[in-house]
Protein backbone atom coordinates (compact mmCIF):
# COMPACT_ATOMS: atom_id res chain seq x y z
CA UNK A 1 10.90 21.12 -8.71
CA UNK A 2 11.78 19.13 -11.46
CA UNK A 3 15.18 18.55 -12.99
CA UNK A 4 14.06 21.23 -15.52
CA UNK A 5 12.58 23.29 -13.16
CA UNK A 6 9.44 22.56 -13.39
CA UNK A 7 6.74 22.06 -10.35
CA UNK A 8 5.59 18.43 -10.08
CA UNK A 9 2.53 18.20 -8.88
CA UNK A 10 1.42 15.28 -6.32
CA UNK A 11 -0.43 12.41 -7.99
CA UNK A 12 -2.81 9.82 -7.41
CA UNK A 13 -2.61 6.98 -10.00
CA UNK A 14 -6.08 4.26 -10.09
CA UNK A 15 -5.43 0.63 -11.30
CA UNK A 16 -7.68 -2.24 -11.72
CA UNK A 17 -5.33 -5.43 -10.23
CA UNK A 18 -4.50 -5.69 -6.95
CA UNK A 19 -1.03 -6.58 -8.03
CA UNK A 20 -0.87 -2.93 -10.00
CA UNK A 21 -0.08 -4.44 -13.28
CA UNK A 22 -0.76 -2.65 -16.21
CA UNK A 23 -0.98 1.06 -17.51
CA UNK A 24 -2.87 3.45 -14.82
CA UNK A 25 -6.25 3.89 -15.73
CA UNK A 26 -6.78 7.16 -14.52
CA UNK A 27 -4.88 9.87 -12.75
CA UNK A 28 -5.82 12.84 -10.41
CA UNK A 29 -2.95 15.81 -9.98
CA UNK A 30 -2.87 18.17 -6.96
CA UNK A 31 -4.48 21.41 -7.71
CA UNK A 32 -2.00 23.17 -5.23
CA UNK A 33 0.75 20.87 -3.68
CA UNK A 34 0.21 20.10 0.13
CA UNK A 35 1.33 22.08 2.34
CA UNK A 36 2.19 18.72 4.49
CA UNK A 37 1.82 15.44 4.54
CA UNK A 38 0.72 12.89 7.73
CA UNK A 39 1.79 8.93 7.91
CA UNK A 40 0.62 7.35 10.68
CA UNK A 41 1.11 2.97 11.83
CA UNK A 42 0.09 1.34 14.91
CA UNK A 43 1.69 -2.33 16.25
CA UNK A 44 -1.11 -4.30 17.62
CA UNK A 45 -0.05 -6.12 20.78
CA UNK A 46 -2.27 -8.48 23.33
CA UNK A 47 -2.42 -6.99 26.36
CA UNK A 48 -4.41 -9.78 28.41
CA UNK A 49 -4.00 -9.59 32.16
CA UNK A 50 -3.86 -12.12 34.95
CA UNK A 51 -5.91 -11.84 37.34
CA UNK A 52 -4.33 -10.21 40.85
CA UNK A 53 -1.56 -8.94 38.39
CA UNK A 54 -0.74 -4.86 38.23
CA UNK A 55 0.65 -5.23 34.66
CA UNK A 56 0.44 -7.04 31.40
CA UNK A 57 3.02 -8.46 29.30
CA UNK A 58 2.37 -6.79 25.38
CA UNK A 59 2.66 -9.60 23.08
CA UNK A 60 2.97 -8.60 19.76
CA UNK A 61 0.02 -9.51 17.41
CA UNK A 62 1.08 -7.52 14.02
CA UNK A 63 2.04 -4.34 12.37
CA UNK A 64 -1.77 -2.79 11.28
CA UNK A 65 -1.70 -0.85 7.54
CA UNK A 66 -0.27 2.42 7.73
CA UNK A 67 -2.32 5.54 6.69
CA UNK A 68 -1.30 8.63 4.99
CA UNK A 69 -3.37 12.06 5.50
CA UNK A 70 -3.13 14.46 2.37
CA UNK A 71 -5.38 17.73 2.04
CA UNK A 72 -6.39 19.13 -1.09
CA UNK A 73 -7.24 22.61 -1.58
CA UNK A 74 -9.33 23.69 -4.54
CA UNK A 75 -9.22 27.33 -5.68
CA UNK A 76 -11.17 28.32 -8.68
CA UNK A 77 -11.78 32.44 -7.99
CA UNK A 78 -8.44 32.86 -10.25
CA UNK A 79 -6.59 34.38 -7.55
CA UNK A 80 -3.45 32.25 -8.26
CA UNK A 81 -3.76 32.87 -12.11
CA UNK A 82 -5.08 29.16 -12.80
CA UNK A 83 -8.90 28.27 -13.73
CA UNK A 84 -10.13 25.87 -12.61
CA UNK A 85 -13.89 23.82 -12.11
CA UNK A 86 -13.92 23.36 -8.47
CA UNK A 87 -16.76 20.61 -8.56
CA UNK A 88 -15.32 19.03 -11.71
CA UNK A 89 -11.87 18.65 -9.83
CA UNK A 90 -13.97 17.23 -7.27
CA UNK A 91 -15.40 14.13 -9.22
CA UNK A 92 -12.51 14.02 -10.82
CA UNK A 93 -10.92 12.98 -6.79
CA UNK A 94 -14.02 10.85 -6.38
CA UNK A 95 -13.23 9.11 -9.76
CA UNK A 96 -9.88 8.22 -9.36
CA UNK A 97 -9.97 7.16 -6.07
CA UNK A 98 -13.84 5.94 -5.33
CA UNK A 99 -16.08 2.81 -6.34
CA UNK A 100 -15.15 0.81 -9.89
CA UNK A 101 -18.44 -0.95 -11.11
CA UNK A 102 -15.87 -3.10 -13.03
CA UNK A 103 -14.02 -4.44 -10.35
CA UNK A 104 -17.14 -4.11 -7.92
CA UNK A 105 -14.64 -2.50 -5.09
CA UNK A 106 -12.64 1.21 -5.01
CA UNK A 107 -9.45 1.41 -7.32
CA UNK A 108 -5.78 0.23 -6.23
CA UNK A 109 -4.05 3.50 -5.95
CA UNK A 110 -0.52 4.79 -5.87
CA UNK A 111 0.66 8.41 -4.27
CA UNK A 112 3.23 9.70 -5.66
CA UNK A 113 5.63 13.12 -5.13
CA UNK A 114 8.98 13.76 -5.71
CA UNK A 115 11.45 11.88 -3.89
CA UNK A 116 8.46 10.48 -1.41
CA UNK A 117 8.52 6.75 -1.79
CA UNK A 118 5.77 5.44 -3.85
CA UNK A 119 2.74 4.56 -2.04
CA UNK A 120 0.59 1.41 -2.76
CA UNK A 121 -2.89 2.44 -1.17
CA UNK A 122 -6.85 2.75 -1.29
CA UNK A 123 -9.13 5.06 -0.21
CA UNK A 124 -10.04 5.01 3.71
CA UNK A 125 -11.99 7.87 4.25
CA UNK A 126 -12.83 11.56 2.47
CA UNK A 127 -14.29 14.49 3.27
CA UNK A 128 -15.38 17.48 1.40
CA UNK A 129 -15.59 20.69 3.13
CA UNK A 130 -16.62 23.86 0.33
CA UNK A 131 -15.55 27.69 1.13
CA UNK A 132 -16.66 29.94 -0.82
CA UNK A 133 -19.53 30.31 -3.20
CA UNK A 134 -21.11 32.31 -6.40
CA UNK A 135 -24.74 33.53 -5.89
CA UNK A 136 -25.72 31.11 -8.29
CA UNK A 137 -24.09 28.67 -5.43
CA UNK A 138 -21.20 27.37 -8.13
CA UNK A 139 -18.70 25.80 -5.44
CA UNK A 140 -15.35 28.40 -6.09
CA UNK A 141 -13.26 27.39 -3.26
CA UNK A 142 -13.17 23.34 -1.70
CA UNK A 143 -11.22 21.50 0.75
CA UNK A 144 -10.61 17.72 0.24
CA UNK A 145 -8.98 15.54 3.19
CA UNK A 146 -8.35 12.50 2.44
CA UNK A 147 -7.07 9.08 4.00
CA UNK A 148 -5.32 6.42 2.43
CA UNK A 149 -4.29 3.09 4.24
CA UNK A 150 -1.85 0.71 2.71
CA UNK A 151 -2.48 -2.35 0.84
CA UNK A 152 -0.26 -5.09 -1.23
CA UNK A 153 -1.01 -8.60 -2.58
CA UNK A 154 -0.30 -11.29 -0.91
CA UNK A 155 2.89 -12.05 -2.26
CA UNK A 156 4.52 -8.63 -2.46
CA UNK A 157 3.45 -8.80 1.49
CA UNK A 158 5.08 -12.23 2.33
CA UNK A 159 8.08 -11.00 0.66
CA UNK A 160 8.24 -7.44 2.09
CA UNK A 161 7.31 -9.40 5.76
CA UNK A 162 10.29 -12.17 5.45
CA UNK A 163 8.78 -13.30 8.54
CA UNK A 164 10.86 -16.21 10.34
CA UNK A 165 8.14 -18.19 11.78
CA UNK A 166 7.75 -21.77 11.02
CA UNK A 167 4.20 -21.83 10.95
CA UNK A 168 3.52 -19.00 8.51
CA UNK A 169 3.56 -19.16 4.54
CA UNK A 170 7.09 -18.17 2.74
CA UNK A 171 7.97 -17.01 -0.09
CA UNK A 172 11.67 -16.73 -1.14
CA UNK A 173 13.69 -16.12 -4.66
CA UNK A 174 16.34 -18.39 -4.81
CA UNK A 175 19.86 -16.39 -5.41
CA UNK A 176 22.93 -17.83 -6.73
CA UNK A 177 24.33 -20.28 -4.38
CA UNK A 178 21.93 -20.81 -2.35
CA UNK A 179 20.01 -24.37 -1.92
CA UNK A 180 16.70 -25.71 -0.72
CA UNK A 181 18.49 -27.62 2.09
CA UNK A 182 19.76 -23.88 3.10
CA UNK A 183 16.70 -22.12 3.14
CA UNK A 184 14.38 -24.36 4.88
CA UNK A 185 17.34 -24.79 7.47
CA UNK A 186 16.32 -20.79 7.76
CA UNK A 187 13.42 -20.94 8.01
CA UNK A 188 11.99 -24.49 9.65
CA UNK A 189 15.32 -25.09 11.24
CA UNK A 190 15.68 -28.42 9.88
CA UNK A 191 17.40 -28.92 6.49
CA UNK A 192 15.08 -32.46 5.86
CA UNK A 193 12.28 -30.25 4.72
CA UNK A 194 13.52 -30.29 1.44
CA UNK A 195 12.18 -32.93 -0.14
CA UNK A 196 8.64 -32.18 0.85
CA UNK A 197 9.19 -28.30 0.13
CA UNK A 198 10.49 -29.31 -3.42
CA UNK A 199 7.19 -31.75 -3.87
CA UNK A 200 5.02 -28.79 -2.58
CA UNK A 201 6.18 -26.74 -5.84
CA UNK A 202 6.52 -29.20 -8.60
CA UNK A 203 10.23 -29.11 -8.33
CA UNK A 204 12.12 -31.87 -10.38
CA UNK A 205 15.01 -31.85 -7.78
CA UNK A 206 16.18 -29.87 -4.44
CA UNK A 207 20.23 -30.05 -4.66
CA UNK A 208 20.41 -27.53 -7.37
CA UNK A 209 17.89 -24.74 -7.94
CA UNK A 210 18.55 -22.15 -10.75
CA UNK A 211 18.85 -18.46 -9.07
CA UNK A 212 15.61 -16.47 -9.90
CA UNK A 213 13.31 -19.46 -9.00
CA UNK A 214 10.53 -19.21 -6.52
CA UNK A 215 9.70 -21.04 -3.85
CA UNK A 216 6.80 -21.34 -1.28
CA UNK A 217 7.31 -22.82 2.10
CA UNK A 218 4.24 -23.94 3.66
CA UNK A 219 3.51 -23.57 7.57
CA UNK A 220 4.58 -26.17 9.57
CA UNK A 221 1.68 -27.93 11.38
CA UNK A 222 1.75 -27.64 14.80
């Protein structure tokens, strides 16, 4: 419920950029809330063997996208006091979440529901399973399960990775008191980085960054 009591209904939210800037461009809301809701991530590791060996050492390789499992069900006999166009809620799913001729790829989507944290997604997988039928065979009663898997641009996943690593890509906002000296001492280990860190972004100087600027750190080369 809402703070004024009302139901709030789950909803899937389309945008164009990748980066989710901008006003939504369309929006599908739950018929009927579901009844639950399934996350699911795997960790990749290598699991190479030596030969005459009876076990393997799982190096870790990366965290794969998470998915999230939602069901949809579609009632339109009126039972529940609510009409509703079973196969117009249907495209209405497709829409939202399916193929955009402008951006010649599925919508950016976000899944949100109460206090569940906002979900950046697109569409993995969908199926469509219908129930119950007039004679005229008018759909009245439809099933939709869906999959979503995450997604993020690139530098919303740098940031959210804050991988360590030397030889990967950084991205850091500088905070107040901090220095360029500091941070590639966190990150390459070696404070003398500066200087070619501070040419790598166009930076007038290195001893004295304003707090709110950002900074890429390039791999090391190995």
């Amino acid at each position: 419920m809402s703070e004024r009591g009302e139901l709030e209904r789950l909803k899937i939210q389309a945008f164009k950029a990748p980066d989710y800037s901008g006003a939504p461009i369309d929006t599908f809301e739950a018929y009927v809330n579901p009844a639950e809701i399934t996350l699911a991530w795997e960790m990749e590791y290598d699991s190479g063997q030596g030969a005459g060996s009876t076990g393997s050492r799982m190096d870790f390789k990366k965290v794969k996208p998470g998915d999230l499992t939602l069901v949809f069900f579609l009632d339109g006999t009126g039972a529940n006091g609510r009409p509703l166009d079973v196969q117009q809620k249907v495209e209405s799913f497709q829409t939202v979440t399916g193929y955009n001729g402008d951006i010649h790829r599925p919508n950016y989507l976000k899944v949100m529901w109460g206090r569940i944290q906002v979900k950046r997604c697109v569409l993995k997988s969908a199926s469509i399973v219908y129930k119950l039928f007039k004679p005229s065979g008018v759909p009245l009663r439809a099933v939709i399960t869906a999959v979503f898997t995450d997604t993020s641009d690139d530098q919303t996943r740098v940031a959210l990775a804050q991988d360590s690593s030397p030889d990967l890509t950084h991205v850091r906002i500088v905070h107040a008191g901090e220095t360029l000296a500091a941070l590639c001492t966190a990150i390459y280990g070696d404070p003398h980085y500066a200087p070619k860190v501070a040419r790598a972004n166009g930076l007038d100087g290195f001893r004295h960054l304003p707090p709110g600027t950002r900074v890429v750190f390039p791999p090391l080369e190995k």
